[in-house]
PDB file of N, CA and C in Angstrom:
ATOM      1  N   UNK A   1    -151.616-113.587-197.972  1.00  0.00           N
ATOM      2  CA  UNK A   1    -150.479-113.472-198.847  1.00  0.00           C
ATOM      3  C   UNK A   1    -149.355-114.392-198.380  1.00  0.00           C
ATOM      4  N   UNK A   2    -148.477-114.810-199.353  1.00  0.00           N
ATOM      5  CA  UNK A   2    -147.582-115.718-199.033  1.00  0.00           C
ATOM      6  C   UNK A   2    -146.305-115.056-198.237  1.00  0.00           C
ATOM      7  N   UNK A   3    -145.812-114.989-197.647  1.00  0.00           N
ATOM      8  CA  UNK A   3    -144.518-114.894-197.032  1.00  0.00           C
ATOM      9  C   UNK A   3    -143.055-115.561-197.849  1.00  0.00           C
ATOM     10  N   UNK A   4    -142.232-114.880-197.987  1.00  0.00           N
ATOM     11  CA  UNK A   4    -141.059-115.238-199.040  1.00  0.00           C
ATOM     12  C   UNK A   4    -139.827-115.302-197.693  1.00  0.00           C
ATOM     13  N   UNK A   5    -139.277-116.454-198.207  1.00  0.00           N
ATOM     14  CA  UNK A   5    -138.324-116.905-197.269  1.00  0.00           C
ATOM     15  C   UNK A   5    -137.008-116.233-197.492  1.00  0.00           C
ATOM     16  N   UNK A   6    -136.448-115.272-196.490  1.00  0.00           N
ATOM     17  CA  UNK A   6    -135.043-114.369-196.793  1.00  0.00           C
ATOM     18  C   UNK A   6    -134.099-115.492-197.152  1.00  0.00           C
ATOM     19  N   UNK A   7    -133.811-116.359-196.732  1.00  0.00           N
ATOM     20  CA  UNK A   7    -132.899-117.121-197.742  1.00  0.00           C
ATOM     21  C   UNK A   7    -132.609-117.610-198.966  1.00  0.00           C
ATOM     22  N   UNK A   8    -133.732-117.998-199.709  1.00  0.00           N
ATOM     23  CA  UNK A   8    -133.614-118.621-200.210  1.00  0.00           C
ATOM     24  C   UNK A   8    -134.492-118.041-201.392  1.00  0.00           C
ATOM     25  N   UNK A   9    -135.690-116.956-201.028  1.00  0.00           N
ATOM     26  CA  UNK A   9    -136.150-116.698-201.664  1.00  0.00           C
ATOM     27  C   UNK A   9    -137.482-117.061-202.465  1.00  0.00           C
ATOM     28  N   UNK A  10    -137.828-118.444-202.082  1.00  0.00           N
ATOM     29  CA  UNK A  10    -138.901-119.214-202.425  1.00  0.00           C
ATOM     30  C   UNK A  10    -140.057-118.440-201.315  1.00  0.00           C
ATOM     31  N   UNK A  11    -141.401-119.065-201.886  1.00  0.00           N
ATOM     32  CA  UNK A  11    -142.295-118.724-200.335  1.00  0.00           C
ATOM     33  C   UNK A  11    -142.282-119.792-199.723  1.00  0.00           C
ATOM     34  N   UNK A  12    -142.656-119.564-198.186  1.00  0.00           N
ATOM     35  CA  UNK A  12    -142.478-120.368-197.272  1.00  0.00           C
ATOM     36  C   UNK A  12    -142.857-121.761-197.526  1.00  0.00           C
ATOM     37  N   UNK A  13    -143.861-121.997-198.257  1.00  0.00           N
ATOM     38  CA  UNK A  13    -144.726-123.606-198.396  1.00  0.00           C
ATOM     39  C   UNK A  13    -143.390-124.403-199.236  1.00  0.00           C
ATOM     40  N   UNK A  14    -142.890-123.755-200.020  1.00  0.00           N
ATOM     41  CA  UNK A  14    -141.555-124.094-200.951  1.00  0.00           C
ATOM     42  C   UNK A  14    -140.681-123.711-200.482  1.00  0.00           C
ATOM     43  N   UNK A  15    -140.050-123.619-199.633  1.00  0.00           N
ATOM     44  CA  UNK A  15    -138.200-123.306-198.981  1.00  0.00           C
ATOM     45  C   UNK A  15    -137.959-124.431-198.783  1.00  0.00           C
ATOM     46  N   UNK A  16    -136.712-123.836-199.633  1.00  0.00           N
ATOM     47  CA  UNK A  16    -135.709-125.449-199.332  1.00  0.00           C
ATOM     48  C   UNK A  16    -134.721-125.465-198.188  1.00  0.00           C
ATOM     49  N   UNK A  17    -134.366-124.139-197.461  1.00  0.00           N
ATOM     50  CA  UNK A  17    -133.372-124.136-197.056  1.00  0.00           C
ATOM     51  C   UNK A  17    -133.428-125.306-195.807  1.00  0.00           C
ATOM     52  N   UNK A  18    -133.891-125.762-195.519  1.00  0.00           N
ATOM     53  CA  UNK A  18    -133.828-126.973-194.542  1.00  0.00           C
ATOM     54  C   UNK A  18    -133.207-128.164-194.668  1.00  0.00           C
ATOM     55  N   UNK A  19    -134.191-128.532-196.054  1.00  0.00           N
ATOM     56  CA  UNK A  19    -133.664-129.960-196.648  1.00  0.00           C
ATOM     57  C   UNK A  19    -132.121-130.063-197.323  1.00  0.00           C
ATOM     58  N   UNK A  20    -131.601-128.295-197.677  1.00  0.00           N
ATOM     59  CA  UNK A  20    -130.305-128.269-197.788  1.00  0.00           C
ATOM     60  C   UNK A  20    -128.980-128.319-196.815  1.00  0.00           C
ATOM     61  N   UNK A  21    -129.906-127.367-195.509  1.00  0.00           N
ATOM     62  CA  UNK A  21    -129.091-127.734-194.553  1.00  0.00           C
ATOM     63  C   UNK A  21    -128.903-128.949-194.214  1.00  0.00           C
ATOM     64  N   UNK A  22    -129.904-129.693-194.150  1.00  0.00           N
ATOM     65  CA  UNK A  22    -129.857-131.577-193.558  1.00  0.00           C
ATOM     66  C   UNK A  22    -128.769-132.042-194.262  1.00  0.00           C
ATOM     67  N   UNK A  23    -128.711-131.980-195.560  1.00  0.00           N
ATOM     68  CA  UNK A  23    -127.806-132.516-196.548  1.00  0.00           C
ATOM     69  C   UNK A  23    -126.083-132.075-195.922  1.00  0.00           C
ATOM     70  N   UNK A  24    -125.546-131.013-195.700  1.00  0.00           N
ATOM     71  CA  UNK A  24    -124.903-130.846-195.096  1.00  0.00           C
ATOM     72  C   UNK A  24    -124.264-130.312-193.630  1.00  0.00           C
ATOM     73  N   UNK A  25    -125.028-131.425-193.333  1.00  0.00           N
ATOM     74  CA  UNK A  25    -124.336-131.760-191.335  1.00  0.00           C
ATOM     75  C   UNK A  25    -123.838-133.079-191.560  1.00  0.00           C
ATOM     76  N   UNK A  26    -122.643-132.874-190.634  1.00  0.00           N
ATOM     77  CA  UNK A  26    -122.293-134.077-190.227  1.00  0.00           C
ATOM     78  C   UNK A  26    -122.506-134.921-188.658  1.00  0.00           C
ATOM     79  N   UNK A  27    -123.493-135.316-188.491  1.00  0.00           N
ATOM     80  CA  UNK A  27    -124.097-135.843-186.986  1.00  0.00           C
ATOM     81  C   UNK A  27    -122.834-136.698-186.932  1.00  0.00           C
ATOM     82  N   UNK A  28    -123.050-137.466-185.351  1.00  0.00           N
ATOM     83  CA  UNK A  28    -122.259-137.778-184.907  1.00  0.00           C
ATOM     84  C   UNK A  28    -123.274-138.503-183.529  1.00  0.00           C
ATOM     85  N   UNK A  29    -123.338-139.876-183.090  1.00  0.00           N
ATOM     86  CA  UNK A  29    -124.498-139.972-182.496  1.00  0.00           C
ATOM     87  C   UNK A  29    -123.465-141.403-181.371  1.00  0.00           C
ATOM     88  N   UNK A  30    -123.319-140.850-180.206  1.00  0.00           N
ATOM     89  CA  UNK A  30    -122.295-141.962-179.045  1.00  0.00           C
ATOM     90  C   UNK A  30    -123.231-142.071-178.023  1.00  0.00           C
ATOM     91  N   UNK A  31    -122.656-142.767-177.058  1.00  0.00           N
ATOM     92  CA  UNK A  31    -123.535-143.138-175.625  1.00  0.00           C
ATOM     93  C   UNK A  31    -122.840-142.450-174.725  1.00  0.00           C
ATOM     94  N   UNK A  32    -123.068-141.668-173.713  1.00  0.00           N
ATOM     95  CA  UNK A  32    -122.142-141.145-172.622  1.00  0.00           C
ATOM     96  C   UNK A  32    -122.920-141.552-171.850  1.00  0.00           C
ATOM     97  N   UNK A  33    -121.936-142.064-170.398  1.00  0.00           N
ATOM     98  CA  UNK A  33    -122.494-142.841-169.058  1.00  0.00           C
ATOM     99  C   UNK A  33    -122.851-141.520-167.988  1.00  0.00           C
ATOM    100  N   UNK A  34    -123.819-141.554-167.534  1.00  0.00           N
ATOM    101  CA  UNK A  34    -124.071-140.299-166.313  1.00  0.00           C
ATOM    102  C   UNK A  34    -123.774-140.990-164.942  1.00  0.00           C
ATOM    103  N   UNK A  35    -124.560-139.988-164.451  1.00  0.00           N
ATOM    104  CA  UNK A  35    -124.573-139.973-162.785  1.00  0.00           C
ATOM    105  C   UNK A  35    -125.527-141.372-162.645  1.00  0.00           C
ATOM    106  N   UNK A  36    -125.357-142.099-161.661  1.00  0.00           N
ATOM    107  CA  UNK A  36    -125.598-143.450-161.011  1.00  0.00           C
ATOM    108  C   UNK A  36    -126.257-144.817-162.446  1.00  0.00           C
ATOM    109  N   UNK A  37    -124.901-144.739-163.157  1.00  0.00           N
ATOM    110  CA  UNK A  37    -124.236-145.435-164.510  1.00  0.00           C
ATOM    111  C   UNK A  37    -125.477-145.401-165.153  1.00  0.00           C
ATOM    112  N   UNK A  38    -126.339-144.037-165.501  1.00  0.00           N
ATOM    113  CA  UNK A  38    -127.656-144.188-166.595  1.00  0.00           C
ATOM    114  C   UNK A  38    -127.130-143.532-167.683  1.00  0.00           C
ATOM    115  N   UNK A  39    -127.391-144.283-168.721  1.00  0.00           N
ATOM    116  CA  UNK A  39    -126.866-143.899-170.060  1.00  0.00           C
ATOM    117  C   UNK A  39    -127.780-142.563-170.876  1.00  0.00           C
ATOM    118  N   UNK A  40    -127.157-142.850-171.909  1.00  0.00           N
ATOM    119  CA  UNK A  40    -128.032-141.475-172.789  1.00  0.00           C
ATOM    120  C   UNK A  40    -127.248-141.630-174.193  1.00  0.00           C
ATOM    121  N   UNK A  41    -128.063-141.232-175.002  1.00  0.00           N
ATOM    122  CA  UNK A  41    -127.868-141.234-175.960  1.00  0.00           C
ATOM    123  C   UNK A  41    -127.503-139.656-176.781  1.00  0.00           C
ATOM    124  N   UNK A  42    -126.329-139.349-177.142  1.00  0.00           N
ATOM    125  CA  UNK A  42    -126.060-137.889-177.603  1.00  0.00           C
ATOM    126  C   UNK A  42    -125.783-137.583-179.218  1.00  0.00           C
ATOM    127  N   UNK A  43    -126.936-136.860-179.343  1.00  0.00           N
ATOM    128  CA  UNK A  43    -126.620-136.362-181.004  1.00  0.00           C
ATOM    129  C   UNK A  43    -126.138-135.633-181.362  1.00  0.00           C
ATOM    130  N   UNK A  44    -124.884-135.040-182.201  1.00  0.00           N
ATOM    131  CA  UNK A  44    -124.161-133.853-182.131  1.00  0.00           C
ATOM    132  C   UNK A  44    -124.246-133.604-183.466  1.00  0.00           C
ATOM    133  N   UNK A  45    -124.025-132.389-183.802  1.00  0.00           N
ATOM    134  CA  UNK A  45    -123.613-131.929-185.255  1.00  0.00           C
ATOM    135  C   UNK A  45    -124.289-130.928-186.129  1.00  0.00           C
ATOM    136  N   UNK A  46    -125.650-130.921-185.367  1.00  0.00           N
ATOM    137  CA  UNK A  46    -126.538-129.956-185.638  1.00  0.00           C
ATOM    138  C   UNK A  46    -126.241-128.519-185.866  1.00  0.00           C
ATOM    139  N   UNK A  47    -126.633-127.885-186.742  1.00  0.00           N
ATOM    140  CA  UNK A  47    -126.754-126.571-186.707  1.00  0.00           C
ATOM    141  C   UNK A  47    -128.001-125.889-186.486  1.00  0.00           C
ATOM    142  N   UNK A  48    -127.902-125.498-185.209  1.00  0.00           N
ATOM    143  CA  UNK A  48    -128.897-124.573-184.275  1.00  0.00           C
ATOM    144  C   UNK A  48    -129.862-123.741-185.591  1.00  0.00           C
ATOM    145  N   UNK A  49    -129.091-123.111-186.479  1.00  0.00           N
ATOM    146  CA  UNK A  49    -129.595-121.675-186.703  1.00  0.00           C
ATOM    147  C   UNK A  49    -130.313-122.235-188.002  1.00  0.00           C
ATOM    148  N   UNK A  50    -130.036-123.750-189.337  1.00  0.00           N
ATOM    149  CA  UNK A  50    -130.389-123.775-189.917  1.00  0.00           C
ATOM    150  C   UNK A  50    -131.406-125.047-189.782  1.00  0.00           C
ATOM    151  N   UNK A  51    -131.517-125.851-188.741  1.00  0.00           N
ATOM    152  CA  UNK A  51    -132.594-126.755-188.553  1.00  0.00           C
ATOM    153  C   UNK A  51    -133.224-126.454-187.493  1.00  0.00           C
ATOM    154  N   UNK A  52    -134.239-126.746-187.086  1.00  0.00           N
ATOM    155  CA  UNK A  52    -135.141-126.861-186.170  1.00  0.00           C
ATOM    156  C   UNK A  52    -134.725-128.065-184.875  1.00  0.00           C
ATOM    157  N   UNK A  53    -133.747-127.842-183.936  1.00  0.00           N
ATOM    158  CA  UNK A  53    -133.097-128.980-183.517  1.00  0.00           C
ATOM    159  C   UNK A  53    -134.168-129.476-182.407  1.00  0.00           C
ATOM    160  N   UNK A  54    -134.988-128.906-181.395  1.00  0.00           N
ATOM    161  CA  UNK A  54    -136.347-128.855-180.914  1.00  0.00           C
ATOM    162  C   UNK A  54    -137.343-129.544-181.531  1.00  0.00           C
ATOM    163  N   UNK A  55    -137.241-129.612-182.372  1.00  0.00           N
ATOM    164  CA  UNK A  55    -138.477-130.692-183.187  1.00  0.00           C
ATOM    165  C   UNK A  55    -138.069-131.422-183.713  1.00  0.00           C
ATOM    166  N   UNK A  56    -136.759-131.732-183.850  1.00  0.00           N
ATOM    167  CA  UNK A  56    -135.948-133.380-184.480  1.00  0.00           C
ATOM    168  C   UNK A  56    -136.174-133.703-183.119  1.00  0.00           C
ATOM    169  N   UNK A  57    -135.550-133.109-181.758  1.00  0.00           N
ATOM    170  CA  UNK A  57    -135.499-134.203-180.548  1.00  0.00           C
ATOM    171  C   UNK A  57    -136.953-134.626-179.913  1.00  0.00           C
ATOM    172  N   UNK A  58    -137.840-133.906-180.110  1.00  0.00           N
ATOM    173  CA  UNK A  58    -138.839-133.624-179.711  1.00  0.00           C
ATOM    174  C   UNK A  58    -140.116-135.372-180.734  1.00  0.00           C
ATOM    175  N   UNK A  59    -139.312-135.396-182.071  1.00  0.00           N
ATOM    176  CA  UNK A  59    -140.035-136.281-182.916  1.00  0.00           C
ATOM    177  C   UNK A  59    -139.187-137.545-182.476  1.00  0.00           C
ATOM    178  N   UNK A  60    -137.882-137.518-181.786  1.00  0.00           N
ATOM    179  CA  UNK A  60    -137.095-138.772-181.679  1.00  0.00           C
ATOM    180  C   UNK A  60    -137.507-138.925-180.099  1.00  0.00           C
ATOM    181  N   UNK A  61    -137.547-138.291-179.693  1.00  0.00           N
ATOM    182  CA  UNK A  61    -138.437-138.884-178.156  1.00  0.00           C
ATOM    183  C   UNK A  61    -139.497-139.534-178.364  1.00  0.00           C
ATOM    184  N   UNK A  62    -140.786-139.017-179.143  1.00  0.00           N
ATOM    185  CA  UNK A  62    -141.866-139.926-179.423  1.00  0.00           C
ATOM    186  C   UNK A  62    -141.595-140.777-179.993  1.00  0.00           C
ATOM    187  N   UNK A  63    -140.634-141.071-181.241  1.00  0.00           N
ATOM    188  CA  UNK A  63    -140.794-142.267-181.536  1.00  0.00           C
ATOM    189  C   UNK A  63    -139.861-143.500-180.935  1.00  0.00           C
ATOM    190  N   UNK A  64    -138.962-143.195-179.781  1.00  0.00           N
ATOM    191  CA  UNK A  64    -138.065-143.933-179.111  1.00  0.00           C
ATOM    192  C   UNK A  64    -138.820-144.457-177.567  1.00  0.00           C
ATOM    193  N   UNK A  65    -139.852-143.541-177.663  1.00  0.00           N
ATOM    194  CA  UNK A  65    -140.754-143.140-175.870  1.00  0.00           C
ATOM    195  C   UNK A  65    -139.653-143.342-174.991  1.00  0.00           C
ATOM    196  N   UNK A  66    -138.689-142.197-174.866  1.00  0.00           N
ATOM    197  CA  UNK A  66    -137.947-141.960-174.293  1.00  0.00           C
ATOM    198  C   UNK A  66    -137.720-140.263-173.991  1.00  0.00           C
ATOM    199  N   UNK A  67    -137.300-139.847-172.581  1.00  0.00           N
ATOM    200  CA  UNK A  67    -137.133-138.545-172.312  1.00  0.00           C
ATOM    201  C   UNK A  67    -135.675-137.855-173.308  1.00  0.00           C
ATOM    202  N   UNK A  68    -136.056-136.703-172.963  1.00  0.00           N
ATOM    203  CA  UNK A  68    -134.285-136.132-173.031  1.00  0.00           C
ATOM    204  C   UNK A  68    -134.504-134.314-173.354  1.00  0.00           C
ATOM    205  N   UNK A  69    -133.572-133.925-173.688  1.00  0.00           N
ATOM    206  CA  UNK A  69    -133.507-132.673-174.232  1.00  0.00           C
ATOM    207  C   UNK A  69    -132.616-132.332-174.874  1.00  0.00           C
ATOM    208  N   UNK A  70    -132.709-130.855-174.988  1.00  0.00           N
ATOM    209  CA  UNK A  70    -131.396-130.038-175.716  1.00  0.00           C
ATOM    210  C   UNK A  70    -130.835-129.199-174.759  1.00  0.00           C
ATOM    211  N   UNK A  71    -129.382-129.711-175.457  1.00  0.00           N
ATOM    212  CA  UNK A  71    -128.349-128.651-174.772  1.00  0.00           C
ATOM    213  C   UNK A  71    -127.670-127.861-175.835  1.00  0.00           C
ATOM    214  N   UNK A  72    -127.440-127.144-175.800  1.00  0.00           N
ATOM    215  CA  UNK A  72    -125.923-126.278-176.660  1.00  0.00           C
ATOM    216  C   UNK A  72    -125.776-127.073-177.921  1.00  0.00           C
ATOM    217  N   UNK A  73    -127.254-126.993-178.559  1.00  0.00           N
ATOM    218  CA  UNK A  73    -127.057-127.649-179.558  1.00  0.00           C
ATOM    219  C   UNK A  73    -126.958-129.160-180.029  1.00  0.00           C
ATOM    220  N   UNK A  74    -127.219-129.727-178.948  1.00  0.00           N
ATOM    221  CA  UNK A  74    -126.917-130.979-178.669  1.00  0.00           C
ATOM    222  C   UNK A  74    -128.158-132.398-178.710  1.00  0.00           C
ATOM    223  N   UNK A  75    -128.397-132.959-179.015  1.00  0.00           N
ATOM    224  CA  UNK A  75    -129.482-133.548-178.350  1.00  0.00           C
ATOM    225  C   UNK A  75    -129.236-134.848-177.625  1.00  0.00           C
ATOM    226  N   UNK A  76    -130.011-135.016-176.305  1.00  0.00           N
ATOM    227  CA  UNK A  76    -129.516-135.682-175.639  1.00  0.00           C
ATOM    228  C   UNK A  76    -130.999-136.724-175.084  1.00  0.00           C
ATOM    229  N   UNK A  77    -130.575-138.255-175.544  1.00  0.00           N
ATOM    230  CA  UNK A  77    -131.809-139.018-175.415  1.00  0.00           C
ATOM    231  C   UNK A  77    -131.675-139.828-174.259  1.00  0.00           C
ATOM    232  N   UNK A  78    -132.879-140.112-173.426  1.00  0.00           N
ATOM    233  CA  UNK A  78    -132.112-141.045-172.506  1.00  0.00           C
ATOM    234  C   UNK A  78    -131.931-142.632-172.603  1.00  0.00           C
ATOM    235  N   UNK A  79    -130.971-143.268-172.464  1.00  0.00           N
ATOM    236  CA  UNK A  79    -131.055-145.143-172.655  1.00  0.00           C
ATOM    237  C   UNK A  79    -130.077-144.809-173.960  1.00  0.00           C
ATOM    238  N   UNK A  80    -130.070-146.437-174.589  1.00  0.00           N
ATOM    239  CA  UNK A  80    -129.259-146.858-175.462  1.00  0.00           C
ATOM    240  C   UNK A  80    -129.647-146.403-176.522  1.00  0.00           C
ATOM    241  N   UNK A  81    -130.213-145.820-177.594  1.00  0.00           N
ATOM    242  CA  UNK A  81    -130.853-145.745-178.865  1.00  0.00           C
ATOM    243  C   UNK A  81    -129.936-145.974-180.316  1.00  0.00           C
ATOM    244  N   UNK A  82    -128.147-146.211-180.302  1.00  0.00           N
ATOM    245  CA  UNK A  82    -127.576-146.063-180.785  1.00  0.00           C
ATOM    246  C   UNK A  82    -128.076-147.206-182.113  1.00  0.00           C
ATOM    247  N   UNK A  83    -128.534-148.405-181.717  1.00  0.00           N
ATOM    248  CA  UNK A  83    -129.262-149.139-182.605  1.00  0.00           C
ATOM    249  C   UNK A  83    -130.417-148.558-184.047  1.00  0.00           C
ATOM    250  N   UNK A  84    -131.010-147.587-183.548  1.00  0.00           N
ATOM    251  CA  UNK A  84    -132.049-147.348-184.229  1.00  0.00           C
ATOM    252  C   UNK A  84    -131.794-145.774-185.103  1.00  0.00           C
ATOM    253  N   UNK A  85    -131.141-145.109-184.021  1.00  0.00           N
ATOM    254  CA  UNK A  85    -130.624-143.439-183.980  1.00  0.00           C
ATOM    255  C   UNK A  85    -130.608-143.108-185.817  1.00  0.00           C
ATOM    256  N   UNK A  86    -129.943-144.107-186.568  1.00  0.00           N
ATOM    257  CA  UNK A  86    -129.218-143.636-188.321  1.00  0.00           C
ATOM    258  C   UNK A  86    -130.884-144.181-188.829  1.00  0.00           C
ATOM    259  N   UNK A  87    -131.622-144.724-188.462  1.00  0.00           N
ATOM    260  CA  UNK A  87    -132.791-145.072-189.095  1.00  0.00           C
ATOM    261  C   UNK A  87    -133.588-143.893-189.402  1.00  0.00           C
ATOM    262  N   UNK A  88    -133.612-143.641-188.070  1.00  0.00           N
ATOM    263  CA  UNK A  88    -134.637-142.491-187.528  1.00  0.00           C
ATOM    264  C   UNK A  88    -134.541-140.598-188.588  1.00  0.00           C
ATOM    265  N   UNK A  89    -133.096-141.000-188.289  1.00  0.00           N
ATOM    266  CA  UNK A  89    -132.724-139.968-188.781  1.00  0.00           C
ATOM    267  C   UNK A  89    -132.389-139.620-190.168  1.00  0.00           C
ATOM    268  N   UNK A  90    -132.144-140.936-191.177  1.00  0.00           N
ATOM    269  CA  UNK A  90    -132.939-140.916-192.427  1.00  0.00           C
ATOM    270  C   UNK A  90    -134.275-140.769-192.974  1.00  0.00           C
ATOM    271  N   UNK A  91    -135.430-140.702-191.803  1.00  0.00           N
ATOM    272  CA  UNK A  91    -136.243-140.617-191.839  1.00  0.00           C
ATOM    273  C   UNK A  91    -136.990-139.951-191.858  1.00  0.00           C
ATOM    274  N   UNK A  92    -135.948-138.719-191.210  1.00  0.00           N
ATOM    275  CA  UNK A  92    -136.405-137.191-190.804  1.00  0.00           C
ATOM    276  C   UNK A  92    -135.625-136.417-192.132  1.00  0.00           C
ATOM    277  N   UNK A  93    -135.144-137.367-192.946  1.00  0.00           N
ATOM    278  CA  UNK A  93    -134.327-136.162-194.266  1.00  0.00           C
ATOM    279  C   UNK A  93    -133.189-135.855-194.420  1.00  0.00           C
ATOM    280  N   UNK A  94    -132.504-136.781-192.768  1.00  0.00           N
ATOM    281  CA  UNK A  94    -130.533-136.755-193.466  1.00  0.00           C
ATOM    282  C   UNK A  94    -130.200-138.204-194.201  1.00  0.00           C
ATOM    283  N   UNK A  95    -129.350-137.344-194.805  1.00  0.00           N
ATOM    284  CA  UNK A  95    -128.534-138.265-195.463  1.00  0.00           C
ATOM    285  C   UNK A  95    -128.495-139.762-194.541  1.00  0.00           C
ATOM    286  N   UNK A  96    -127.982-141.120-195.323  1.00  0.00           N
ATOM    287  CA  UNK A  96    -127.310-141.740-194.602  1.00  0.00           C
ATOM    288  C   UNK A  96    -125.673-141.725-194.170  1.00  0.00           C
ATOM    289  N   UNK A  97    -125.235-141.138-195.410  1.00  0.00           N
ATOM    290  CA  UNK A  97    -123.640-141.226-195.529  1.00  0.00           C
ATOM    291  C   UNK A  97    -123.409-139.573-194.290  1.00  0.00           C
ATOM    292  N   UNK A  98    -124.387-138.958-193.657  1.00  0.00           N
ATOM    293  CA  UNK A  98    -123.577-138.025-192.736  1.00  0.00           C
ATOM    294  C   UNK A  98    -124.160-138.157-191.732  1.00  0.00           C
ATOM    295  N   UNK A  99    -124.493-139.937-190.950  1.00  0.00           N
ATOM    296  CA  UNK A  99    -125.085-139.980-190.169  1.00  0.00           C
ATOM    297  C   UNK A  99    -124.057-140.900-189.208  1.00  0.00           C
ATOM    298  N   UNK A 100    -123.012-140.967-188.693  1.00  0.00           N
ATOM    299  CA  UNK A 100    -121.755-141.779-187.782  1.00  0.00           C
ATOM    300  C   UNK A 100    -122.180-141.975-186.204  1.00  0.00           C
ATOM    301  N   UNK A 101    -122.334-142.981-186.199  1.00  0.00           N
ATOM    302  CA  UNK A 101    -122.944-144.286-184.681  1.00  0.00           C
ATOM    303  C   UNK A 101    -121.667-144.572-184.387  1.00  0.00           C
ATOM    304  N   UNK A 102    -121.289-144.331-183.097  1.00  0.00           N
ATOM    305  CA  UNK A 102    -120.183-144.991-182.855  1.00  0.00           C
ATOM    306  C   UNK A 102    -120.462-145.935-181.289  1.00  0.00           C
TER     307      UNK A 102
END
């Protein structure tokens, strides 16, 4: 039997609530310098509770072949990626216009 999604009400194979949340975040994607000057790449803006933020960082590590993780919501890549970061992430279903590289 199908499972019906409490949000939204669709069954699970059809919930939208994801692709709606994507639509409204506003990311936010900078370089912060660490400990012995190694960079990283930080994605902010996410909402924990309505995306899957574990499997966006998890799909942008493989396709960057680069480490990193999550923090507090955060995702954190290691090296420069700021080049590629708004590609990637149109790619995964956000917007371009709520995707800011600085």
């Amino acid at each position: 039997m199908n499972e019906i999604c409490s949000k939204c009400g669709l069954p699970t194979q059809l919930c939208v609530c994801e692709t709606i949340a994507k639509e409204s975040q506003r990311i936010k994607a900078y370089l912060v310098t660490k400990k012995f000057r190694k960079v990283s790449t930080v994605i902010e803006g996410l909402d924990n509770r309505d995306i899957n933020v574990k499997d966006i960082a998890r799909q942008l590590k493989s396709e960057f072949a680069c480490g990193g993780t999550v923090k507090n919501g955060n995702i954190e890549l290691q090296g420069d990626h700021r080049a590629k970061i708004r590609d990637s992430l149109v790619r995964l279903g956000f917007p371009p216009g709520t995707v800011d590289v600085k």
